[in-house]
N, C-alpha and C. Protein backbone atom coordinates (compact mmCIF):
# COMPACT_ATOMS: atom_id res chain seq x y z
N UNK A 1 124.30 129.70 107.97
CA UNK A 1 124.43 128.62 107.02
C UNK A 1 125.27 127.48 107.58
N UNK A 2 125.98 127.68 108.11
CA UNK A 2 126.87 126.91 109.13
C UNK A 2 126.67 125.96 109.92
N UNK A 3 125.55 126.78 110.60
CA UNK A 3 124.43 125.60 111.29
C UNK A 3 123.52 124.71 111.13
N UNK A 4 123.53 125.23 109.53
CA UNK A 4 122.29 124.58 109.07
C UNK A 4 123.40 123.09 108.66
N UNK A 5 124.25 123.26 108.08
CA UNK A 5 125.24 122.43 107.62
C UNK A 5 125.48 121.11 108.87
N UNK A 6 125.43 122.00 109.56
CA UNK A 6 126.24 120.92 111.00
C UNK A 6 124.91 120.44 111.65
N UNK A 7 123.47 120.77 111.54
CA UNK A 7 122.53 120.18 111.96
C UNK A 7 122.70 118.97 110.82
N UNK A 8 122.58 119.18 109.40
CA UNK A 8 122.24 118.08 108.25
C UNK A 8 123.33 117.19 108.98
N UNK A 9 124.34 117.49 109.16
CA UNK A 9 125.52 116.18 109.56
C UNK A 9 125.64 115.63 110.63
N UNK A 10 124.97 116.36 111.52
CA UNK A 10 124.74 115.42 113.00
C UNK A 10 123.37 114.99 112.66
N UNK A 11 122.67 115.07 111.60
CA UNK A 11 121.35 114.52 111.26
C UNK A 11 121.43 112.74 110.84
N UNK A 12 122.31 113.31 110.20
CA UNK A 12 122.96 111.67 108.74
C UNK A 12 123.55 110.96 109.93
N UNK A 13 124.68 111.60 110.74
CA UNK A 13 125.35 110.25 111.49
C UNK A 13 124.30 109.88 112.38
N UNK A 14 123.48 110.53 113.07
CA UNK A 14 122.37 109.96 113.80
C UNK A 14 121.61 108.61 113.16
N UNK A 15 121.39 109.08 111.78
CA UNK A 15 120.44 108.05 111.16
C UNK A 15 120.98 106.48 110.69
N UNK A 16 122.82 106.80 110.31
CA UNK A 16 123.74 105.97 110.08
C UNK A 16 123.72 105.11 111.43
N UNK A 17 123.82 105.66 112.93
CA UNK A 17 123.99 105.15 113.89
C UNK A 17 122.47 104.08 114.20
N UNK A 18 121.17 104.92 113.85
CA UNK A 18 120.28 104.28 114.41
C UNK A 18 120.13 103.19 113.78
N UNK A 19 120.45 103.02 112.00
CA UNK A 19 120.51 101.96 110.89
C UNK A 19 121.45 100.83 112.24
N UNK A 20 122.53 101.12 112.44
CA UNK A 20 123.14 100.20 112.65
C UNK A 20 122.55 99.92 113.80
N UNK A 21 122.33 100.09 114.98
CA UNK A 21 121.42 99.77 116.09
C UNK A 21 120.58 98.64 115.75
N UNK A 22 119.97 99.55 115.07
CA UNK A 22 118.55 98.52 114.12
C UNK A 22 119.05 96.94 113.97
N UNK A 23 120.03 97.21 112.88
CA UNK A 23 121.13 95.78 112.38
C UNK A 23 121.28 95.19 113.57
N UNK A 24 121.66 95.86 114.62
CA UNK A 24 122.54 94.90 116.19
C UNK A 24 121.63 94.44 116.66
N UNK A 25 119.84 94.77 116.64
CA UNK A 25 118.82 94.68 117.64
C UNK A 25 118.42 93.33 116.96
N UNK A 26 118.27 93.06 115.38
CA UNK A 26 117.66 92.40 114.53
C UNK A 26 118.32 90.80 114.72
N UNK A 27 119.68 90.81 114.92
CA UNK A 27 120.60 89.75 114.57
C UNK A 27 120.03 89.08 116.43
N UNK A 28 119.68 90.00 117.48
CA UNK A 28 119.34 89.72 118.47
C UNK A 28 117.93 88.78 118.51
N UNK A 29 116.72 88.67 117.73
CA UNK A 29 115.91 88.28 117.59
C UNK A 29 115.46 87.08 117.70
N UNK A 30 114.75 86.51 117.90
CA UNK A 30 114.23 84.83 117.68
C UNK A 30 113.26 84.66 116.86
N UNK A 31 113.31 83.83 115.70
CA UNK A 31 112.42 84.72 115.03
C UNK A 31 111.81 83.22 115.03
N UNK A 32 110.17 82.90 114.52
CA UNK A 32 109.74 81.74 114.92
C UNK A 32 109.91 80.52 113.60
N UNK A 33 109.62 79.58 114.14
CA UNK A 33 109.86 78.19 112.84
C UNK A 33 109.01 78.07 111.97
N UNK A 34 109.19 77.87 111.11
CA UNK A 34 108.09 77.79 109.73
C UNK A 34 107.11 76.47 110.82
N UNK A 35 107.33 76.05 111.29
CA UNK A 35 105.94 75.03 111.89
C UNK A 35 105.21 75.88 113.07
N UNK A 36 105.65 77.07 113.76
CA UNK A 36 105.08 78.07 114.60
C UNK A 36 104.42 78.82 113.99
N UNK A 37 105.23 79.18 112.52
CA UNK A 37 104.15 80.40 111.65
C UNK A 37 103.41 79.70 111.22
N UNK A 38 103.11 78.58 110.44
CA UNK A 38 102.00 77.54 109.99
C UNK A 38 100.98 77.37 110.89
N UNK A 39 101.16 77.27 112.49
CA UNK A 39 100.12 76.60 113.32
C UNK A 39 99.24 77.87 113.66
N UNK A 40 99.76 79.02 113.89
CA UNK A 40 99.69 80.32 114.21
C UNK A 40 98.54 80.96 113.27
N UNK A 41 98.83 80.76 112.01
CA UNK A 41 98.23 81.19 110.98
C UNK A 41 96.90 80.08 110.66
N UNK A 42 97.11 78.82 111.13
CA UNK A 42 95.86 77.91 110.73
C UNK A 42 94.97 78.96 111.86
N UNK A 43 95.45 79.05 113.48
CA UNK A 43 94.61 79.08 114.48
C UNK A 43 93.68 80.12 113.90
N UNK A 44 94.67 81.74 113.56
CA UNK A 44 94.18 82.60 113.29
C UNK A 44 93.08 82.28 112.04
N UNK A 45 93.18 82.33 110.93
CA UNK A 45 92.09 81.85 109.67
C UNK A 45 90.67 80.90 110.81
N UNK A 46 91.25 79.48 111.25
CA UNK A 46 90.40 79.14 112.34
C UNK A 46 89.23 80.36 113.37
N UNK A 47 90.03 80.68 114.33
CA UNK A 47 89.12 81.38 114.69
C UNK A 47 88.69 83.22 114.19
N UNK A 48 89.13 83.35 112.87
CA UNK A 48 88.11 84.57 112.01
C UNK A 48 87.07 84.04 111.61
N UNK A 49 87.25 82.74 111.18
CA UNK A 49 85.88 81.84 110.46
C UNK A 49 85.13 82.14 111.62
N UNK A 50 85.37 81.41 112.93
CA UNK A 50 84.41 81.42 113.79
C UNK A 50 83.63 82.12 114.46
N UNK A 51 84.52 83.47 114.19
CA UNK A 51 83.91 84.74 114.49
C UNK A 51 82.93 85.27 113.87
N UNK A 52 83.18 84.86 112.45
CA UNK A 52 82.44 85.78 111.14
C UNK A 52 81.14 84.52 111.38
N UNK A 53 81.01 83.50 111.92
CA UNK A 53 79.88 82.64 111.90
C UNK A 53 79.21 83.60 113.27
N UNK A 54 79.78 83.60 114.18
CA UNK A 54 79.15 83.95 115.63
C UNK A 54 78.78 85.37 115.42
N UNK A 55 79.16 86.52 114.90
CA UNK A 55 78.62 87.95 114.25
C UNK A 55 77.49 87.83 113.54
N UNK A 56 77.74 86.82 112.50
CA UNK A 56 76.42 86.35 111.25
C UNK A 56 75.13 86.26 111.98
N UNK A 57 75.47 84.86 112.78
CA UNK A 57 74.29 84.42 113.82
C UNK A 57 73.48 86.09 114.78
N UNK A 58 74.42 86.60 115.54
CA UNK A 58 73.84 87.79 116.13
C UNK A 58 73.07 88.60 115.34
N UNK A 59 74.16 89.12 114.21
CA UNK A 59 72.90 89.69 113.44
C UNK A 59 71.81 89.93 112.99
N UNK A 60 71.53 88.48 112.45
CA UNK A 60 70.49 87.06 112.50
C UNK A 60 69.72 87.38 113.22
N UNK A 61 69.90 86.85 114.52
CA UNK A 61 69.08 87.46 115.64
C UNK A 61 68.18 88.65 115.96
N UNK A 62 69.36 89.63 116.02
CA UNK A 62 68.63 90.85 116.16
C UNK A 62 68.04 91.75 115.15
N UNK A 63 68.28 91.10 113.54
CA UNK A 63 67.58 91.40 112.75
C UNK A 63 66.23 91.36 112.57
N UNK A 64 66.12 89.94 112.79
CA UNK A 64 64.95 89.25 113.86
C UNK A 64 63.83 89.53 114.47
N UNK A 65 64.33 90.12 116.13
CA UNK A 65 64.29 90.61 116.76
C UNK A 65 63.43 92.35 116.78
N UNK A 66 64.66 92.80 115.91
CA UNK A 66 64.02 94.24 115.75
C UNK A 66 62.58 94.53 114.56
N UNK A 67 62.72 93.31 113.65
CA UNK A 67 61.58 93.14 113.03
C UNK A 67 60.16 93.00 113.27
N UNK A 68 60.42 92.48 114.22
CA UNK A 68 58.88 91.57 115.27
C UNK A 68 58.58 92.96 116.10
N UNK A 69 59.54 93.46 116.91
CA UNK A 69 59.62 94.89 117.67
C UNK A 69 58.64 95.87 116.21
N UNK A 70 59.30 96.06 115.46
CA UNK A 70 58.66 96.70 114.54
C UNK A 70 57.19 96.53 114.33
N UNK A 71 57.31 95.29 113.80
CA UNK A 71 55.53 94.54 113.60
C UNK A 71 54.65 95.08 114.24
N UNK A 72 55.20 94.51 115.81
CA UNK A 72 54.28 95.03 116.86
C UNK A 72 53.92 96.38 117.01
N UNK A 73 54.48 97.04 116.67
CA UNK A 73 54.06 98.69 117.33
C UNK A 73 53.38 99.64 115.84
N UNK A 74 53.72 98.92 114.46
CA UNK A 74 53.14 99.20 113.37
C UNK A 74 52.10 98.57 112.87
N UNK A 75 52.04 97.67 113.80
CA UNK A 75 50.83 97.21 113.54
C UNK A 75 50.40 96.32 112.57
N UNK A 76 51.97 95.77 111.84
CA UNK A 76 51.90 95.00 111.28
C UNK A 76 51.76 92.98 110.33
């Protein structure tokens, strides 16, 4: 029981220690300017649009594509 005791308490100061680590690592940080997170976030929204257009289009395509493939061999 003893041990179990002295594991829980070298458990807690471990976690007390890593909290504070954490705190020392955080205050270390650079964290970016509201005009870095703004431009960052247009680019990103920017190029998902452009993606979700350029996926659309492929699809498109090979929807297409595999249709006519179809036609042909069904005879349709």
């Amino acid at each position: 029981m003893a041990d179990e005791l002295g594991i829980q308490k070298n458990s807690w100061i471990r976690l007390r220690e890593y909290f504070s680590e954490v705190r020392v690592e955080m205050k270390r940080v650079t964290w970016p300017s509201w005009q870095e997170v703004y431009g960052t976030t247009i680019m990103v929204l920017v190029a998902t649009f452009l993606f979700g257009l350029y996926f659309e289009l492929c699809d498109v395509v090979f929807q297409r594509l595999v249709q006519r493939v179809l036609n042909f061999f069904l005879g349709k």
